[in-house]
N, C-alpha and C. Protein backbone atom coordinates (compact mmCIF):
# COMPACT_ATOMS: atom_id res chain seq x y z
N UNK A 1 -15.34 -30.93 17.60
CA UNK A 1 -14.74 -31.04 16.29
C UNK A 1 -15.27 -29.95 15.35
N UNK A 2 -16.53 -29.84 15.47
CA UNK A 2 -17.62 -29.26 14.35
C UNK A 2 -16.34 -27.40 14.86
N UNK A 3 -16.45 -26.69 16.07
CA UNK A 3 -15.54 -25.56 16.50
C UNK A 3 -14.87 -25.28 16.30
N UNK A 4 -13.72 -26.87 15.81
CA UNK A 4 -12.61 -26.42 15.56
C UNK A 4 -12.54 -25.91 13.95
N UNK A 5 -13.17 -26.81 13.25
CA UNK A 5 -13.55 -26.26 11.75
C UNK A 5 -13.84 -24.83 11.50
N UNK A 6 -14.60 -24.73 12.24
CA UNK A 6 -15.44 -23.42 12.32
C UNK A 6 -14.29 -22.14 12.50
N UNK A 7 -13.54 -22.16 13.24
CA UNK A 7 -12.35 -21.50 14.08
C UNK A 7 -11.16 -21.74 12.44
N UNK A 8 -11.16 -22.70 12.35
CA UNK A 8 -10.12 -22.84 11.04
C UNK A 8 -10.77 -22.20 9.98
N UNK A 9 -11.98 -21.99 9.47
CA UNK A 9 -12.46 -21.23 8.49
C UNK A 9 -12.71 -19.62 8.87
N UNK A 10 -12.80 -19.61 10.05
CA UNK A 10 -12.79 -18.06 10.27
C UNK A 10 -11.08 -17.16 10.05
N UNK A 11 -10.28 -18.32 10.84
CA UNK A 11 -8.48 -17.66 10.28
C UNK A 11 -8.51 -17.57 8.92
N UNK A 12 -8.86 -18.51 8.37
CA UNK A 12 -8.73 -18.42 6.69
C UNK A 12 -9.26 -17.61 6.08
N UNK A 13 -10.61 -17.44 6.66
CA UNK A 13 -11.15 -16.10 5.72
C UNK A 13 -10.39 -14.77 6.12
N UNK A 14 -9.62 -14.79 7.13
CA UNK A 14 -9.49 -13.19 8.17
C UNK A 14 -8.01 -13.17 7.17
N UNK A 15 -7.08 -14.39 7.39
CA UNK A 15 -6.31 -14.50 5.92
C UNK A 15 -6.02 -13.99 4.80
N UNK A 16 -7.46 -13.82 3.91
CA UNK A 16 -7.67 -13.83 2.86
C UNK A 16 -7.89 -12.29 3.04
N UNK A 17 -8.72 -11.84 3.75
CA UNK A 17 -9.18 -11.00 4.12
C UNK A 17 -8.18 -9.47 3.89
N UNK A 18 -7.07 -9.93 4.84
CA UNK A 18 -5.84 -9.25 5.06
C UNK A 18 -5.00 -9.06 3.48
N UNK A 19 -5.07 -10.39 3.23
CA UNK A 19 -4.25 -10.33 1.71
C UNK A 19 -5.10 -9.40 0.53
N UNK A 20 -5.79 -9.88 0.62
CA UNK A 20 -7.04 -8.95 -0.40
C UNK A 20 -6.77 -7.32 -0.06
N UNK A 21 -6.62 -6.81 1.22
CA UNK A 21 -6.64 -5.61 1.65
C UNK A 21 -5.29 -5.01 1.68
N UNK A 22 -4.26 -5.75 1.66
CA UNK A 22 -3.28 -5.31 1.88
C UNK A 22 -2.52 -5.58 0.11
N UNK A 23 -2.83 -6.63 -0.71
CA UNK A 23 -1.95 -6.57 -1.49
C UNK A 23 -3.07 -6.13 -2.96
N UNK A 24 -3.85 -5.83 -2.67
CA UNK A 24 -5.09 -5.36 -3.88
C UNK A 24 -5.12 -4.04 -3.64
N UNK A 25 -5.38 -3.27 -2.51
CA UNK A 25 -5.64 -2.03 -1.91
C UNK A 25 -4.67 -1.28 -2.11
N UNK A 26 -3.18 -1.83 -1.22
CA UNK A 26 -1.95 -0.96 -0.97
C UNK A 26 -1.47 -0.73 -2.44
N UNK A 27 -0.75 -2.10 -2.85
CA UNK A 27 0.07 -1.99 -3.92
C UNK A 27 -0.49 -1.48 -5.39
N UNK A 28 -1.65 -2.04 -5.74
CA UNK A 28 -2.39 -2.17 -6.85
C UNK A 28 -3.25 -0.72 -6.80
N UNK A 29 -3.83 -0.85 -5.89
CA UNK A 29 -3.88 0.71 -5.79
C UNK A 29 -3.44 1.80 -5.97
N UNK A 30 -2.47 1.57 -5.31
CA UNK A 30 -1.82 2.82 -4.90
C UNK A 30 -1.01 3.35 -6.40
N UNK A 31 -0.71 2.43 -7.03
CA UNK A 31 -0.03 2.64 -8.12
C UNK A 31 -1.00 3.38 -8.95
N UNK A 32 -2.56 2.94 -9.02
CA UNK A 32 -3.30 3.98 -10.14
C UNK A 32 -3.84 4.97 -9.66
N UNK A 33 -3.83 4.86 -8.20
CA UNK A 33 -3.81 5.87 -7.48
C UNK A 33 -3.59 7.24 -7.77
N UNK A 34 -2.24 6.65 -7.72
CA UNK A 34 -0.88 7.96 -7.88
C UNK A 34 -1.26 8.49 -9.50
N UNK A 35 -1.45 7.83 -10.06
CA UNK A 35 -1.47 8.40 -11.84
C UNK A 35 -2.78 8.93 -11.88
N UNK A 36 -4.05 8.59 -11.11
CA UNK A 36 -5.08 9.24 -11.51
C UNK A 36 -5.28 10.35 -10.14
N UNK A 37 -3.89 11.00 -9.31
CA UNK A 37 -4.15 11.53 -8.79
C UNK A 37 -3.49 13.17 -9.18
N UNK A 38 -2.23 12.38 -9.80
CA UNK A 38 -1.51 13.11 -10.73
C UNK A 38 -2.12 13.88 -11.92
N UNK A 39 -2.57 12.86 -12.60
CA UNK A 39 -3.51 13.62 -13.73
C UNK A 39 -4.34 14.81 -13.19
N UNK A 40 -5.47 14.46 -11.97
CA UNK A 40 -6.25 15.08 -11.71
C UNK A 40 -6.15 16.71 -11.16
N UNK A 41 -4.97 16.55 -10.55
CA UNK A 41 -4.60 17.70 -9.73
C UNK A 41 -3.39 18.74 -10.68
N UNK A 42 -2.90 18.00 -11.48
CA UNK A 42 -1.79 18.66 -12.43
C UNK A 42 -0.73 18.54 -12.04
N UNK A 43 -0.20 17.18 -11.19
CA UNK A 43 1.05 17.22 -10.71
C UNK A 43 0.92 17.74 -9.44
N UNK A 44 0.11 18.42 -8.51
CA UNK A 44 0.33 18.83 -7.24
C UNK A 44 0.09 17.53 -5.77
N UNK A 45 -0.63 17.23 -6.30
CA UNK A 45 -0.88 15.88 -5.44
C UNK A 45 -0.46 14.45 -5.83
N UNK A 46 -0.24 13.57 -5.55
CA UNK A 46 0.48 13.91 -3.84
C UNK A 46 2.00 13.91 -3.60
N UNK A 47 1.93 14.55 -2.91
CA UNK A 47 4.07 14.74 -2.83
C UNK A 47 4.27 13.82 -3.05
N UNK A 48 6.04 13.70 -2.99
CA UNK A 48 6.99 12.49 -3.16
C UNK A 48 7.14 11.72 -2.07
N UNK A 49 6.59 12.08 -0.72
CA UNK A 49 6.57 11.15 0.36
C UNK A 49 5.72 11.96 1.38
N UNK A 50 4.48 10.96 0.76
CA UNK A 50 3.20 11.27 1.05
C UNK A 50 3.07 10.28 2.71
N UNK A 51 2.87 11.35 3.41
CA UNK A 51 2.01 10.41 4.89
C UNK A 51 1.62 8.89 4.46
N UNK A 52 1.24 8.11 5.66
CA UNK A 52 0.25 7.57 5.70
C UNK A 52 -0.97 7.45 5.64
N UNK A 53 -1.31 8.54 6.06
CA UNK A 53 -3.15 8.92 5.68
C UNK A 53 -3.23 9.38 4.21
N UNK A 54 -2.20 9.99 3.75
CA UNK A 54 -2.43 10.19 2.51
C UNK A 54 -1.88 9.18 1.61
N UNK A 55 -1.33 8.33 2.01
CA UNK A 55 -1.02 6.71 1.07
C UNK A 55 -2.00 6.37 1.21
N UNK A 56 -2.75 5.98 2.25
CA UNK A 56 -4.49 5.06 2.39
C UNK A 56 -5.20 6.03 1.54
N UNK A 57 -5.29 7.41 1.57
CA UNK A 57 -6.30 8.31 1.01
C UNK A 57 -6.16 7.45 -0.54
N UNK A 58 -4.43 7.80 -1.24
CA UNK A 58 -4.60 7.44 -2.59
C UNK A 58 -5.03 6.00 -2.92
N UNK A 59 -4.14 4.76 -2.28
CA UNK A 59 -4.80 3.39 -2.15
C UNK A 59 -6.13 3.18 -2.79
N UNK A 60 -7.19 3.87 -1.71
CA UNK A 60 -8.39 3.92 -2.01
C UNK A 60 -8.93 4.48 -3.37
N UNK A 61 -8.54 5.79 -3.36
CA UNK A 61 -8.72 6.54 -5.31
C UNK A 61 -8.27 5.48 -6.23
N UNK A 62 -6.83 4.48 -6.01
CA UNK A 62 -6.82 4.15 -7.17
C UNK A 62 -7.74 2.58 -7.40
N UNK A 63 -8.37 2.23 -5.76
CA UNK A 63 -9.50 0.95 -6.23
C UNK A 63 -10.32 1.68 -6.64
N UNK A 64 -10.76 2.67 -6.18
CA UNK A 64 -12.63 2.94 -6.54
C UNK A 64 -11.96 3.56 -8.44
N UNK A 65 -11.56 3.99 -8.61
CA UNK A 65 -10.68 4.33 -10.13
C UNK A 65 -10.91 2.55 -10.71
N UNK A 66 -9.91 1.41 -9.85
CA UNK A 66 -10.05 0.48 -10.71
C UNK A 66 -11.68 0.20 -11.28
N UNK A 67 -12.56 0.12 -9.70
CA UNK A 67 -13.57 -0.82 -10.27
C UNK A 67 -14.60 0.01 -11.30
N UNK A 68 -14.40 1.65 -11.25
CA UNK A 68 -15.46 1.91 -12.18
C UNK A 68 -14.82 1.89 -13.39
N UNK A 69 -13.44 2.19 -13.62
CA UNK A 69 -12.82 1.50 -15.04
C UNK A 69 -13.68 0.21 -15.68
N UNK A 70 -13.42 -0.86 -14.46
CA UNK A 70 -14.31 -2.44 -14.66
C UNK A 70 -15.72 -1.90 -15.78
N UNK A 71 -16.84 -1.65 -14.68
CA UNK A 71 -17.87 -0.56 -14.43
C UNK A 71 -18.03 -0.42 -15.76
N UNK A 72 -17.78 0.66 -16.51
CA UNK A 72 -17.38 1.29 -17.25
C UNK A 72 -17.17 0.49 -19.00
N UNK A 73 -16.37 -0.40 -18.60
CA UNK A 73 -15.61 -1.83 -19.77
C UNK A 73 -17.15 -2.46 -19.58
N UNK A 74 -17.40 -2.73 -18.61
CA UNK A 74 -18.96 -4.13 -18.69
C UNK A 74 -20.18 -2.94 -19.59
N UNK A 75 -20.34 -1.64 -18.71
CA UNK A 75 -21.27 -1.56 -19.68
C UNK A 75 -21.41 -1.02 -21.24
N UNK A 76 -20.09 -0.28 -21.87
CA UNK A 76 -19.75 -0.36 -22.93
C UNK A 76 -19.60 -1.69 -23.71
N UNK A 77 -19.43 -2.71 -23.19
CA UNK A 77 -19.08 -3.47 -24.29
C UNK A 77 -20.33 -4.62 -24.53
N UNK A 78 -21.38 -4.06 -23.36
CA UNK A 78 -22.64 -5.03 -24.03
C UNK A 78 -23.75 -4.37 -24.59
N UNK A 79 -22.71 -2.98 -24.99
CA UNK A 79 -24.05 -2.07 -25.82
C UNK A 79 -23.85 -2.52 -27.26
């Protein structure tokens, strides 16, 4: 019994896991991605139909962009 629990909390986290990565990363990402990739480069990056490696490339720019935005808001506003 105790296994099967165990086995049901591991799908759930792998679940969560997936959703977190796929709908925080891809979509949410990718969207500030694109604007703070735009800004950065002057419009040259990234084309209008950017690869796959270069969708994951931006994805990623626009989390690590979100969380030091976060970052950024926490420690300004408890000065």
């Amino acid at each position: 019994m105790e296994d099967l629990i165990v086995a049901y909390f591991r799908a759930l986290s792998s679940f969560f896991r997936y959703l977190f990565q796929s709908i925080l990363i891809e979509f949410i990402g990718y969207g500030a991605g694109w604007i703070v990739c735009k800004v950065f480069t002057l419009g040259r990056f990234p084309p209008l139909i950017p690869t796959e490696k270069e969708r994951t490339r931006i994805s990623y720019i626009g989390a690590i962009s979100i969380v030091l935005l976060l970052l950024a808001i926490g420690v300004f506003n408890s000065l």
